[in-house]
N, C-alpha and C. Protein backbone atom coordinates (compact mmCIF):
# COMPACT_ATOMS: atom_id res chain seq x y z
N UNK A 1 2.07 -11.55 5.40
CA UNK A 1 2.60 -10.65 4.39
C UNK A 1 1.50 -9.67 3.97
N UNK A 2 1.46 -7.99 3.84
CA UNK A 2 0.57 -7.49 3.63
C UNK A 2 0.56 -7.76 1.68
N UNK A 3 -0.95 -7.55 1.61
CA UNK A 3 -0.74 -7.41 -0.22
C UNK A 3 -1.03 -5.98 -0.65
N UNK A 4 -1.08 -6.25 -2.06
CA UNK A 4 -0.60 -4.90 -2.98
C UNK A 4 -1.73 -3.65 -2.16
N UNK A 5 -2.63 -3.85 -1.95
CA UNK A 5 -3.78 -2.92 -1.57
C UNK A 5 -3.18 -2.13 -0.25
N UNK A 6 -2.53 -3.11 0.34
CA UNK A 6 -1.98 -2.30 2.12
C UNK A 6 -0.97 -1.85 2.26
N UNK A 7 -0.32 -1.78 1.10
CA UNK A 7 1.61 -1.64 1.45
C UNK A 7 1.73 -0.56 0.71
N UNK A 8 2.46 0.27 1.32
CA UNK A 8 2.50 2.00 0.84
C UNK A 8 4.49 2.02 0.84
N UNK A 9 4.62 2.21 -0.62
CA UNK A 9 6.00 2.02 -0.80
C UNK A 9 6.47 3.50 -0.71
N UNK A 10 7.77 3.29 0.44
CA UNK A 10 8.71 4.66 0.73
C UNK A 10 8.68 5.77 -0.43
N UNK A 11 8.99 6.58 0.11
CA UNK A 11 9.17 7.98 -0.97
C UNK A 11 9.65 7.30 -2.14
N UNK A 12 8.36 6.80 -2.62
CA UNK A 12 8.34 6.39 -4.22
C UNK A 12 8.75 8.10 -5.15
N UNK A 13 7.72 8.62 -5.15
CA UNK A 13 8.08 9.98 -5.73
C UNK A 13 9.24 10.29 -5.49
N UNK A 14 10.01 10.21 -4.92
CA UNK A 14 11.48 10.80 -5.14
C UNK A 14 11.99 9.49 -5.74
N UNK A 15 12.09 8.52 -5.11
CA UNK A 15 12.87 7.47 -5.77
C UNK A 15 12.49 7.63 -7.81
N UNK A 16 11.17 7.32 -8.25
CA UNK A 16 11.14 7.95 -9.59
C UNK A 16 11.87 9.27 -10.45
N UNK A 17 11.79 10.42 -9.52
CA UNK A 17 12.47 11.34 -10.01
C UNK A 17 13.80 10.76 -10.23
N UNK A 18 14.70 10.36 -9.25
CA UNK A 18 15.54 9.87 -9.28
C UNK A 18 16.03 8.91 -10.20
N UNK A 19 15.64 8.06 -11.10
CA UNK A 19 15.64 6.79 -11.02
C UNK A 19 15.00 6.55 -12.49
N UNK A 20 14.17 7.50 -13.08
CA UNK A 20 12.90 7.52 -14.33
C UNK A 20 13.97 7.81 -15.42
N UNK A 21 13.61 7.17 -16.13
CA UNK A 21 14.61 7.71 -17.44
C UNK A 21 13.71 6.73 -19.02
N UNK A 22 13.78 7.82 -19.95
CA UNK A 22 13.32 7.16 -21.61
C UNK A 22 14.20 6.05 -22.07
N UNK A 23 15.65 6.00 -21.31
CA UNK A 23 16.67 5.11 -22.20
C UNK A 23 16.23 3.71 -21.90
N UNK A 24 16.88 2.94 -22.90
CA UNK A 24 16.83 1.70 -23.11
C UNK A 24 18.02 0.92 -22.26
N UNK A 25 17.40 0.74 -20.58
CA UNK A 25 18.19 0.09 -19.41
C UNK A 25 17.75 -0.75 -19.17
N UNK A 26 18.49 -1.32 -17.94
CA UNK A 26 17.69 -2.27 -17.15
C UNK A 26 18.13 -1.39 -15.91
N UNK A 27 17.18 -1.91 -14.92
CA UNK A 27 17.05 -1.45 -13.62
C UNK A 27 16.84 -2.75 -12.28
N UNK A 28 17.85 -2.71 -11.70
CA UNK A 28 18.18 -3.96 -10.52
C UNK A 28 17.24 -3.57 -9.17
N UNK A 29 16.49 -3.85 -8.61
CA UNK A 29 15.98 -3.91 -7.93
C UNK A 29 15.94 -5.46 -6.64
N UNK A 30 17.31 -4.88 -5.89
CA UNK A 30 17.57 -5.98 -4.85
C UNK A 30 16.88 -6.48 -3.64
N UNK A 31 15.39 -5.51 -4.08
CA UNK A 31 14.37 -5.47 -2.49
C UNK A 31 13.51 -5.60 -3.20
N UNK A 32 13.37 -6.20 -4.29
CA UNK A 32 11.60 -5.71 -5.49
C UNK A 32 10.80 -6.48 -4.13
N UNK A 33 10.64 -6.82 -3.09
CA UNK A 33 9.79 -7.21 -1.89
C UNK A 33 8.45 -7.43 -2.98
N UNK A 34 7.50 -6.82 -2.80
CA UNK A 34 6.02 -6.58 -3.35
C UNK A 34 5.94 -5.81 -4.76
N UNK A 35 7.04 -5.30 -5.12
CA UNK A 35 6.83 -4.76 -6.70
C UNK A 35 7.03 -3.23 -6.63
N UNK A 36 6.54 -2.64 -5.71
CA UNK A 36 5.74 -1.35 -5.47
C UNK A 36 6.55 -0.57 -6.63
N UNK A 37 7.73 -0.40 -6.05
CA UNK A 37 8.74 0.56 -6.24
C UNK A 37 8.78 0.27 -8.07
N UNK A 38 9.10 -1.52 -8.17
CA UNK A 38 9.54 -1.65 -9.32
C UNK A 38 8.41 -1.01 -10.53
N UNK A 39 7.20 -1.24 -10.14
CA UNK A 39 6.12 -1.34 -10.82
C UNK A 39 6.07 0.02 -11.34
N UNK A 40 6.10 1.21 -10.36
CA UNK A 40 6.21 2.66 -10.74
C UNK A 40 7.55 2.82 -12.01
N UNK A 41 8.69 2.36 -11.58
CA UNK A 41 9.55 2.56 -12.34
C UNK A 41 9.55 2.15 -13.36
N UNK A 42 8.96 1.36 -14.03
CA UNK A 42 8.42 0.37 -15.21
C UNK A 42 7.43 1.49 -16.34
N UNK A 43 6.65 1.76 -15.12
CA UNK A 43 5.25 2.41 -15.63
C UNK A 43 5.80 3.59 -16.20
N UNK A 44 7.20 4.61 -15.18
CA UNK A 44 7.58 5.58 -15.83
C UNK A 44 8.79 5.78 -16.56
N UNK A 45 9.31 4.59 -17.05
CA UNK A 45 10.44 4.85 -17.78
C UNK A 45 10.38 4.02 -19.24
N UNK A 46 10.22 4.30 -20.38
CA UNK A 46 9.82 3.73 -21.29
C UNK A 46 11.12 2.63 -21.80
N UNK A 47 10.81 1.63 -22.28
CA UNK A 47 12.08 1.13 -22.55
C UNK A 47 12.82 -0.13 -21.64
N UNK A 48 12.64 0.49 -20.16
CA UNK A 48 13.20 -0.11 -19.24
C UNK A 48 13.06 -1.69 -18.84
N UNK A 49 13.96 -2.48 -19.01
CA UNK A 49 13.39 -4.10 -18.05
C UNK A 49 14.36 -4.02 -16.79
N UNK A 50 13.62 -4.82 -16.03
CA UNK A 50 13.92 -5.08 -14.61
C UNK A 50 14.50 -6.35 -14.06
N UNK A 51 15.21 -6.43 -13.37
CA UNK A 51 15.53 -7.42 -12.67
C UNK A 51 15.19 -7.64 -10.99
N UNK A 52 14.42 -7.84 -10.87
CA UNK A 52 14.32 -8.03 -9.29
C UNK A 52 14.90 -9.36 -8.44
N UNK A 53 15.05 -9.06 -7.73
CA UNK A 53 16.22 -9.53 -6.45
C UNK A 53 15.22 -9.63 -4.93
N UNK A 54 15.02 -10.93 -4.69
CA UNK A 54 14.43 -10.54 -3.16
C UNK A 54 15.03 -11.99 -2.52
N UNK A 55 14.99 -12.37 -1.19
CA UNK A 55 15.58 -12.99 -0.68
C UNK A 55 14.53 -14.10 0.35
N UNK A 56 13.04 -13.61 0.09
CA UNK A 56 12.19 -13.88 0.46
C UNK A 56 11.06 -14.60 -0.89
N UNK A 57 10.95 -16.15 -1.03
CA UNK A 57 10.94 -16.72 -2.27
C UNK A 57 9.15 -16.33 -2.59
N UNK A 58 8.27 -16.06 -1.40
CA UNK A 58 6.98 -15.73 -1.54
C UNK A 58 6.90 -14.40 -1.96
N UNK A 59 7.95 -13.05 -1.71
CA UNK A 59 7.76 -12.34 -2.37
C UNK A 59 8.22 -11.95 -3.59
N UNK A 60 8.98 -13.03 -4.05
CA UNK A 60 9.53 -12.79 -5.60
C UNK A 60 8.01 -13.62 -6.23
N UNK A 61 7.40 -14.58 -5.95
CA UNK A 61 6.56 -14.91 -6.54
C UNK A 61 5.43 -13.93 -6.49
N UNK A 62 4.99 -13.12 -5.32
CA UNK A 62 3.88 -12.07 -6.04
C UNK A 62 4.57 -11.22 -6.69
N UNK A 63 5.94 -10.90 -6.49
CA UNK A 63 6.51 -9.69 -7.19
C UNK A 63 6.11 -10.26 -9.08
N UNK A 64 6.27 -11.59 -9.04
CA UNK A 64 6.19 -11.65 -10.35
C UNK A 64 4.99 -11.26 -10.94
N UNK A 65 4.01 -11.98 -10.42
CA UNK A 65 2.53 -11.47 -10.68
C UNK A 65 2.28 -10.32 -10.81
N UNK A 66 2.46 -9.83 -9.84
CA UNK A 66 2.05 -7.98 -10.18
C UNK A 66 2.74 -7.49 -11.28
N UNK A 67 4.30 -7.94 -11.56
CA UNK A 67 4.93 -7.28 -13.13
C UNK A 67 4.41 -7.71 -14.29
C-alpha cells in the first residue's frame, strides 16, 4: 500500500471546487482509500463532517489516522 507521502490524489483541485462549501454538511466519501481527497475537503469546507466508506479494512484504518 503506498502511504500519505507517495500517493498523489486525482484532480483534487477540481474535485474541491466542486465539492467545498461553508455549510453545515456531511460529505460521503465511498473511496476515502488513504484520506487524500477527504482530508482537502475537510480542510476546505468549514463546518463539514465526513463519512468515509472503503472496502479495504487497512485503508479505513490509516484513513482514520490521517483524519
Amino acid at each position: 500500500m503506498q502511504d500519505r507521502e507517495s500517493h498523489q490524489p486525482v484532480l483534487l483541485k477540481q474535485v474541491i471546487e466542486l465539492l467545498r462549501s461553508d455549510d453545515d454538511r456531511w460529505i460521503v466519501d465511498a473511496t476515502v482509500g488513504l484520506g487524500g481527497h477527504a482530508e482537502a475537503l475537510l480542510e476546505s469546507s468549514s463546518g463539514a463532517r465526513l463519512l468515509g466508506i472503503d472496502r479495504d479494512p487497512r485503508a479505513l484504518e490509516r484513513a482514520r489516522e490521517r483524519l
